[in-house]
Protein backbone atom coordinates (compact mmCIF):
# COMPACT_ATOMS: atom_id res chain seq x y z
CA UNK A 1 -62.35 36.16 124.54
CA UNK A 2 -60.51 39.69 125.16
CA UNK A 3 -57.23 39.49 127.13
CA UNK A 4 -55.51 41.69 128.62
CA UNK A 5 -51.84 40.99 128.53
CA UNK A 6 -52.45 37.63 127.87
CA UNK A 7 -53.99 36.64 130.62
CA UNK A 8 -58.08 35.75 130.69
CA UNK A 9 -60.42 38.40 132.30
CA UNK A 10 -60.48 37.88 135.89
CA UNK A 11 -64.35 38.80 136.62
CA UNK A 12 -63.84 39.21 140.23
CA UNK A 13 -61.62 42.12 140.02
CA UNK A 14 -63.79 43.78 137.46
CA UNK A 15 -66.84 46.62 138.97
CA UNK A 16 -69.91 45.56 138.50
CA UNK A 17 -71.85 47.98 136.03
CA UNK A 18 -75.72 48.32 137.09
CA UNK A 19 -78.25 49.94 134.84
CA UNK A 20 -80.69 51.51 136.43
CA UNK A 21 -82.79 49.28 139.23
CA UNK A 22 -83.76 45.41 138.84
CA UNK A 23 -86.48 45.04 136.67
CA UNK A 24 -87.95 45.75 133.63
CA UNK A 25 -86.15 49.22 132.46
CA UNK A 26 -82.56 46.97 133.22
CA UNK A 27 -83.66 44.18 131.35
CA UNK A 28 -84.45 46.99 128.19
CA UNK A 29 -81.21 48.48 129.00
CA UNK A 30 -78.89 45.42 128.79
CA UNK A 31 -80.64 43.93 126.27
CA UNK A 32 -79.94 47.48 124.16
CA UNK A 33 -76.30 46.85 125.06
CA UNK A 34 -75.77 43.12 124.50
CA UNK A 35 -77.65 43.98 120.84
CA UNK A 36 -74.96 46.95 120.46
CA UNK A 37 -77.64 49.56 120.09
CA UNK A 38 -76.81 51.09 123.75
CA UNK A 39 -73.17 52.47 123.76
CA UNK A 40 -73.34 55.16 126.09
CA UNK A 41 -75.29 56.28 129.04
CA UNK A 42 -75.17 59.07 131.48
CA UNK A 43 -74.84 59.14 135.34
CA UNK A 44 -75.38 62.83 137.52
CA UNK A 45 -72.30 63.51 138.63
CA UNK A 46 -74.45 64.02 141.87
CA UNK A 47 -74.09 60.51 142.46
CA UNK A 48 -70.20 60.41 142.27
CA UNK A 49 -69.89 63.70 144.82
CA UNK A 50 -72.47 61.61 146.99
CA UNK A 51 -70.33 58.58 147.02
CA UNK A 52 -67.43 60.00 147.56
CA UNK A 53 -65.78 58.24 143.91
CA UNK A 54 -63.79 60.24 141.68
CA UNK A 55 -65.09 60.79 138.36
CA UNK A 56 -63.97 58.50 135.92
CA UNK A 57 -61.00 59.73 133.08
CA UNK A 58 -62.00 61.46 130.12
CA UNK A 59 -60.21 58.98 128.08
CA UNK A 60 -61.69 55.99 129.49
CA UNK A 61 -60.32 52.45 129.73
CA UNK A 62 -62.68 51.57 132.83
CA UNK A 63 -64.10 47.98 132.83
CA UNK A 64 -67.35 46.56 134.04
CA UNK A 65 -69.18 44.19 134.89
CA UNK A 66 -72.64 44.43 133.65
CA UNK A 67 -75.24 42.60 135.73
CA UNK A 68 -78.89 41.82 134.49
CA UNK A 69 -81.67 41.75 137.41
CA UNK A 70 -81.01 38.67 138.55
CA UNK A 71 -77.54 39.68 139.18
CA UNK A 72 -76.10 37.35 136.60
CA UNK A 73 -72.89 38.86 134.40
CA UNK A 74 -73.56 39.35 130.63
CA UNK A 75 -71.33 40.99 129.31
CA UNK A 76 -67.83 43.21 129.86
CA UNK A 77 -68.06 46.80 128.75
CA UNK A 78 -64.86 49.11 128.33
CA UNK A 79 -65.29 52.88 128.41
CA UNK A 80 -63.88 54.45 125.36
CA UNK A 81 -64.94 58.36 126.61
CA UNK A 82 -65.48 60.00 129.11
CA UNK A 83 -67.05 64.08 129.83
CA UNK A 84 -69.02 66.40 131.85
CA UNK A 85 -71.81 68.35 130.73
CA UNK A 86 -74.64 70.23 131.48
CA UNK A 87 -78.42 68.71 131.20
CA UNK A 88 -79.63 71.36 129.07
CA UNK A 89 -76.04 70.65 126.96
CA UNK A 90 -76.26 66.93 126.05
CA UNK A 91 -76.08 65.98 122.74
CA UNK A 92 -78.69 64.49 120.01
CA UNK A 93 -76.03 62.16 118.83
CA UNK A 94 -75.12 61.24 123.18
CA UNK A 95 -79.42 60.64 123.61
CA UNK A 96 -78.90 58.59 119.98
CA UNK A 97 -75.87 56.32 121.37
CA UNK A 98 -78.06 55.55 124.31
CA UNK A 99 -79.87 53.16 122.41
CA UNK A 100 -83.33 53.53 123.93
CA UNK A 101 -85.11 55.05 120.98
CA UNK A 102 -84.49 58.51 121.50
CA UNK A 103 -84.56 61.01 118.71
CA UNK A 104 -83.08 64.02 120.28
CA UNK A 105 -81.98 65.36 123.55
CA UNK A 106 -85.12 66.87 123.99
CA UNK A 107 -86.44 63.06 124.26
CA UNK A 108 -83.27 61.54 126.39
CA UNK A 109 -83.81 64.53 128.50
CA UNK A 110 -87.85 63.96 129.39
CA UNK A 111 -86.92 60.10 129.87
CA UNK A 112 -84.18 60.70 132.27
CA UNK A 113 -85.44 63.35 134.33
CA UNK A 114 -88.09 60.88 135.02
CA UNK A 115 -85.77 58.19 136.26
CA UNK A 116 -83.31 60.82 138.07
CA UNK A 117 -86.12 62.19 140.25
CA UNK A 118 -88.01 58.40 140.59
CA UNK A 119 -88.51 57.52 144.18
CA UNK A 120 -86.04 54.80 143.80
CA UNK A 121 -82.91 56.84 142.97
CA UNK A 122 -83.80 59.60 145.28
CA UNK A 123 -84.18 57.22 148.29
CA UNK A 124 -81.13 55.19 146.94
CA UNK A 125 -79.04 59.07 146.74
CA UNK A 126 -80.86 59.96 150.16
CA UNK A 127 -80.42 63.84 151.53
CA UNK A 128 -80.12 66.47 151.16
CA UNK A 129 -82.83 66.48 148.05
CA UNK A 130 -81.61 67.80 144.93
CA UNK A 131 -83.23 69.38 141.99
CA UNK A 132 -82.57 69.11 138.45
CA UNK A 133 -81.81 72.38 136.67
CA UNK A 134 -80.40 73.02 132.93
CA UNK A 135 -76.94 73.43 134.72
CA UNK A 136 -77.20 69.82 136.81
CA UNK A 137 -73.21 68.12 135.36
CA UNK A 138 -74.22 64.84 133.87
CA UNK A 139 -71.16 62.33 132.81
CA UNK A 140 -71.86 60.89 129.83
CA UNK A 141 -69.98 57.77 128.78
CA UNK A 142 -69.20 56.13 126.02
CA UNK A 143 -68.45 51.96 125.85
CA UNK A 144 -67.90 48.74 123.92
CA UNK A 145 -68.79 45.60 125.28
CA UNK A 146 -65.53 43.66 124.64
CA UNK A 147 -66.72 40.15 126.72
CA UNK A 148 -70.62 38.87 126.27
CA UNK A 149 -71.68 35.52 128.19
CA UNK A 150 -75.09 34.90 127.07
């Protein structure tokens, strides 16, 4: 089990990490990380400005707790990096990391513009309605899973 200063994770203090929405695409997605294909994923920094939460630091450290639909914790992840880009800007190697079977950016890109303009997550970021462009700033984020508990 990871420490930190020798004391056992306390879970309750840790955020709770949620991969897209309960059901099938989060089961694919934690199952990707728990196998240590996933380690990294993006979020629009839309959603931070929305929420009102600062963006995280380039240099990472953050913890979470990730959850799998039934809301049960599997694992701990640490962020290692942290950065801002542009959709048109991310990386083959950042759409490779995310370990859903992407060969290129051109790939991650189609996927995720199909879950960042899904009913869900446009109801769940409410209005105004926003529109992805080649300039929409997307945090990518790079993590180890330091706990598992499956």
């Amino acid at each position: 089990m990871w420490v930190m200063n020798d004391s056992p994770l306390d879970l309750t203090s840790i955020p709770i990490g949620e991969y897209a929405f309960p059901g099938p695409l989060r089961d694919a997605l934690v199952s990707a990380i728990l196998s240590g294909e996933k380690t990294s994923t993006a979020t629009l920094v839309e959603e931070y400005t929305r929420s009102g939460e600062p963006l995280p630091s380039p240099t990472g450290g953050e913890l979470e707790a990730v959850i799998d639909s039934k809301g049960k914790i599997v694992c701990v992840t640490r962020t290692t990096r942290n950065y801002v880009t542009t959709l048109a800007q991310v990386s083959d190697e950042h759409a490779r990391k995310e370990g859903e079977g992407y060969a290129n950016a051109h790939e991650w890109r189609v996927g995720h513009e199909r879950f960042w303009t899904s009913d869900e997550l446009v109801t769940a970021l409410g209005d105004p309605p926003f529109t992805l462009t080649d300039d929409t700033q997307v945090l990518c984020s790079e993590f180890e899973v330091i706990e598992k508990y499956v």
